[in-house]
Protein backbone atom coordinates (compact mmCIF):
# COMPACT_ATOMS: atom_id res chain seq x y z
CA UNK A 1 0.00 0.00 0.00
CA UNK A 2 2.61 2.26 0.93
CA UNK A 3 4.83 1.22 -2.04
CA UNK A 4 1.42 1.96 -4.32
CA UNK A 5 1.10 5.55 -2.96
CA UNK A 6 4.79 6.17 -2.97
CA UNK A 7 5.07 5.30 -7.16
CA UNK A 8 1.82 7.35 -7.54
CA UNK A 9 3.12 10.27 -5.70
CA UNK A 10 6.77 9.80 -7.38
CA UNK A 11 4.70 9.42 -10.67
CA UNK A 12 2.78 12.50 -10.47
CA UNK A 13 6.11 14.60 -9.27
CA UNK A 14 7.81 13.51 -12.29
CA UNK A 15 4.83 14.57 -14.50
CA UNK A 16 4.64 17.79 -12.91
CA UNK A 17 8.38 18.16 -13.73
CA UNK A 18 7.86 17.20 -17.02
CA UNK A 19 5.29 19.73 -18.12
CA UNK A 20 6.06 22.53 -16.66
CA UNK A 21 3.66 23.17 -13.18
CA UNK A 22 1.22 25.97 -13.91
CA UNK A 23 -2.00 25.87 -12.49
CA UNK A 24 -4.55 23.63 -13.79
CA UNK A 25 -8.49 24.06 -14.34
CA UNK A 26 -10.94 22.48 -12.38
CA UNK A 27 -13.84 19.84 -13.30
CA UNK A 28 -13.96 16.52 -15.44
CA UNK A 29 -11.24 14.75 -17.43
CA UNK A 30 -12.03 13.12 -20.74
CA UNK A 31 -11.32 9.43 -20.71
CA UNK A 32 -10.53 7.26 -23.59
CA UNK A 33 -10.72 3.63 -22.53
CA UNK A 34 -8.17 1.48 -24.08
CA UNK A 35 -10.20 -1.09 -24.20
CA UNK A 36 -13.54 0.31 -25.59
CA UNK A 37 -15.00 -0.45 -29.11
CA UNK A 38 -15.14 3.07 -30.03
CA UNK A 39 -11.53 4.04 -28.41
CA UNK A 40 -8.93 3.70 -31.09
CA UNK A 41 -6.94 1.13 -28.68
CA UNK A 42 -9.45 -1.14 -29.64
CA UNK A 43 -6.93 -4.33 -29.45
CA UNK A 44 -6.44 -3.88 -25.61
CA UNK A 45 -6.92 -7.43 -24.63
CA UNK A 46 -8.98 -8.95 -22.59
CA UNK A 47 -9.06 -9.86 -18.81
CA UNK A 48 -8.62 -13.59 -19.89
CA UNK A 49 -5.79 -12.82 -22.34
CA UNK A 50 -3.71 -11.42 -19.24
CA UNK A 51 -1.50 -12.80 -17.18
CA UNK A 52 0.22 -10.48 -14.56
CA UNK A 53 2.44 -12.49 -12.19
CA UNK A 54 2.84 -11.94 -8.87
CA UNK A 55 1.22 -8.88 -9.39
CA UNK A 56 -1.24 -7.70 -6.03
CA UNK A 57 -4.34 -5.12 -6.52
CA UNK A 58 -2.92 -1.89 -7.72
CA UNK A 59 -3.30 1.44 -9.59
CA UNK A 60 -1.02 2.96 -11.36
CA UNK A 61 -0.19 6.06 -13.23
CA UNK A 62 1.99 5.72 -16.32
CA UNK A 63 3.60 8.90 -18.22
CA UNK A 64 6.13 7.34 -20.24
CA UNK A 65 6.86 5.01 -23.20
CA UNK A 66 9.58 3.01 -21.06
CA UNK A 67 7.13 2.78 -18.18
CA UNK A 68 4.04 1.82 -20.71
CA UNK A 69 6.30 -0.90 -22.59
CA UNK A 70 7.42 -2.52 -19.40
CA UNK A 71 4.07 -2.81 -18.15
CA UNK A 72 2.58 -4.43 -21.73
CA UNK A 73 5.27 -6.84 -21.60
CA UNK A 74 4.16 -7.75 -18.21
CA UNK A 75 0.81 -8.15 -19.20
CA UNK A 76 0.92 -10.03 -22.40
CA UNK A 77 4.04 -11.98 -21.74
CA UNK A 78 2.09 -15.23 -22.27
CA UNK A 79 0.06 -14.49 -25.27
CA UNK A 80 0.93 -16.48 -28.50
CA UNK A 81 1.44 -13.84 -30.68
CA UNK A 82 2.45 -11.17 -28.23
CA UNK A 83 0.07 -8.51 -29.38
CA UNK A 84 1.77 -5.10 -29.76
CA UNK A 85 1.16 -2.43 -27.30
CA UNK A 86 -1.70 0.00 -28.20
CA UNK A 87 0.54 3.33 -29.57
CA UNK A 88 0.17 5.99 -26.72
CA UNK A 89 1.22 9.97 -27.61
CA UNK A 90 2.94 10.30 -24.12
CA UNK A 91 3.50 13.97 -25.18
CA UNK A 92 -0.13 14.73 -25.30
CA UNK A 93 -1.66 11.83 -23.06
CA UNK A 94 -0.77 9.92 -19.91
CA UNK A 95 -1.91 6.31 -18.72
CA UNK A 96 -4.09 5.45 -15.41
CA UNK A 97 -4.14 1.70 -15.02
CA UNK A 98 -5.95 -0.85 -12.42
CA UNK A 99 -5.96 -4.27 -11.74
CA UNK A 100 -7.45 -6.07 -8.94
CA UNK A 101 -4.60 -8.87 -9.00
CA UNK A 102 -5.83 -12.70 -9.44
CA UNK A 103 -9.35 -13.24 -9.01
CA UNK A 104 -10.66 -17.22 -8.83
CA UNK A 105 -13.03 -17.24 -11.53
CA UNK A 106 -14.41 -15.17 -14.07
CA UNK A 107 -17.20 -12.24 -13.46
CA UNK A 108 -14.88 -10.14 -11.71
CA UNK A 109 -14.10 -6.38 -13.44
CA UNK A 110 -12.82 -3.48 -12.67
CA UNK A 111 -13.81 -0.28 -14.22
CA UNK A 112 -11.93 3.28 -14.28
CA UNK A 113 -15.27 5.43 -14.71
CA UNK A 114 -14.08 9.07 -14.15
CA UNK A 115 -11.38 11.24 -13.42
CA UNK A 116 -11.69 14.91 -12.72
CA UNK A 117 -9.31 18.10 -11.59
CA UNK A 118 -10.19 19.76 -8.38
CA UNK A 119 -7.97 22.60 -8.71
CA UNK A 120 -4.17 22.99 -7.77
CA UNK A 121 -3.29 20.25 -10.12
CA UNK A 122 -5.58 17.76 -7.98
CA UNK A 123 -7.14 14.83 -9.93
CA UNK A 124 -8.92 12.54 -8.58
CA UNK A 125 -9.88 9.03 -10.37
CA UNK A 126 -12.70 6.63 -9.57
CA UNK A 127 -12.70 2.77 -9.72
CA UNK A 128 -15.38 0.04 -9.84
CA UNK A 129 -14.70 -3.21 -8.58
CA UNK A 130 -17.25 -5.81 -9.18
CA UNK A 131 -16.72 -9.61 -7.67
CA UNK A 132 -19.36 -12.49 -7.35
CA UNK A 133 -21.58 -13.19 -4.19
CA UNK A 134 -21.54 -16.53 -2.99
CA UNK A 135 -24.78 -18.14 -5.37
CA UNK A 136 -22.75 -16.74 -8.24
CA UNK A 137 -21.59 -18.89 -10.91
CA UNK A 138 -18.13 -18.23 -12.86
CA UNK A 139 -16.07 -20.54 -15.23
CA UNK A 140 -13.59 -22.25 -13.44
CA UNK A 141 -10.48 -20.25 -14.68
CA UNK A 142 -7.75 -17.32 -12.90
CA UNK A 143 -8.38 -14.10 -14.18
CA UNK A 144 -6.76 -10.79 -13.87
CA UNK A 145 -9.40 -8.30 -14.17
CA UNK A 146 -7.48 -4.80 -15.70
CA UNK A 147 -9.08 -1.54 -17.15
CA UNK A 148 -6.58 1.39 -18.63
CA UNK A 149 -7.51 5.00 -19.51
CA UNK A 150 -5.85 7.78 -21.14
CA UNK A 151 -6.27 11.37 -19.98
CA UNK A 152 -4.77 14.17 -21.18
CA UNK A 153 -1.42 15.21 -20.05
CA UNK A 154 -2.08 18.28 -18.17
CA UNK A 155 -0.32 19.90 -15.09
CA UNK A 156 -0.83 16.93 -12.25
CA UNK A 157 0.41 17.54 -8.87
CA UNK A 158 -1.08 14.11 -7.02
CA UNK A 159 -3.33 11.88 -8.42
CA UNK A 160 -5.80 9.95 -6.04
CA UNK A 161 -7.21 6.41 -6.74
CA UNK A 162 -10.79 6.28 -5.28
CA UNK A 163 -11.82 2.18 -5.70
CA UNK A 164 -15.34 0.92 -4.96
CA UNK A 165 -15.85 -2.24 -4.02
CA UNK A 166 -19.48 -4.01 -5.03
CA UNK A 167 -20.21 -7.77 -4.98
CA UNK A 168 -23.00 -8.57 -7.29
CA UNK A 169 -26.20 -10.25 -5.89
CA UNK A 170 -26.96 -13.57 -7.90
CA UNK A 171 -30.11 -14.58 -5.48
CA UNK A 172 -30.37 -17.58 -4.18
């Protein structure tokens, strides 16, 4: 947890540094889901086609090629062809990425479904988190439930992960 908040701190310092720290306007962020039919990242794969080893719940802000390539790799190391990494402007756009780590079954997601400034350089980014109840049926497989965004690269000071967690209801 502390390591988490430590590279999203470090992260946001560095993008600060990067663009030049003037003040920053207030209100929502425009997010372009990697993985969304409409989104031109269209080939983000899916939770299935991921394998991320070792790797716990986490968020994670990305605002470089080096960072964004490492991370790919990670995620697609076992795919047969290794698809290549959607093509991200880093000058113009940065990454937020979630996972929730190894979940049992499928019918668990995670969703990033807004981010927005509140002033100072302040953004803050919500999370859904949906797992099974108990009466809820899944295909007996590991999954690694993942969502990525771009936003626009803008003046960021700190960036704050909000996650909420649901369990859906399947009756009894």
């Amino acid at each position: 947890m502390a390591l988490r908040a430590l590279r999203t701190t470090i992260g946001a310092i560095l993008l600060c540094a990067a663009s030049g720290c003037s003040t920053s306007p207030s209100g929502p962020i425009t997010l372009v889901h990697l993985s969304s039919p409409s989104s031109k990242f269209f080939s983000f794969p899916s939770a299935f086609q991921f394998f991320l080893e070792n790797t716990p719940e986490e968020q994670l802000v990305i605002s470089d090629a080096a960072s964004w390539t490492d991370l790919w790799s990670r995620l697609v190391k076992r795919n047969s062809p290794v698809p290549d990494a959607p093509v991200i402007d880093f000058s113009q756009d940065i990454v937020l990425f979630t996972t929730m780590g190894p979940e049992p079954t499928s019918g668990y997601s995670t969703f990033i479904q807004s981010a927005s400034e509140n002033g100072g350089g302040r953004v803050v980014v919500e999370i859904a988190e949906i797992s099974l109840g108990t009466n809820c049926g899944g295909l007996d497989t590991i999954t690694y439930p993942v969502d990525a965004v771009t936003i626009p690269r803008r003046v960021v000071l700190h960036i704050e992960f909000h996650v909420t967690k649901t369990v859906r209801d399947c009756g009894s």
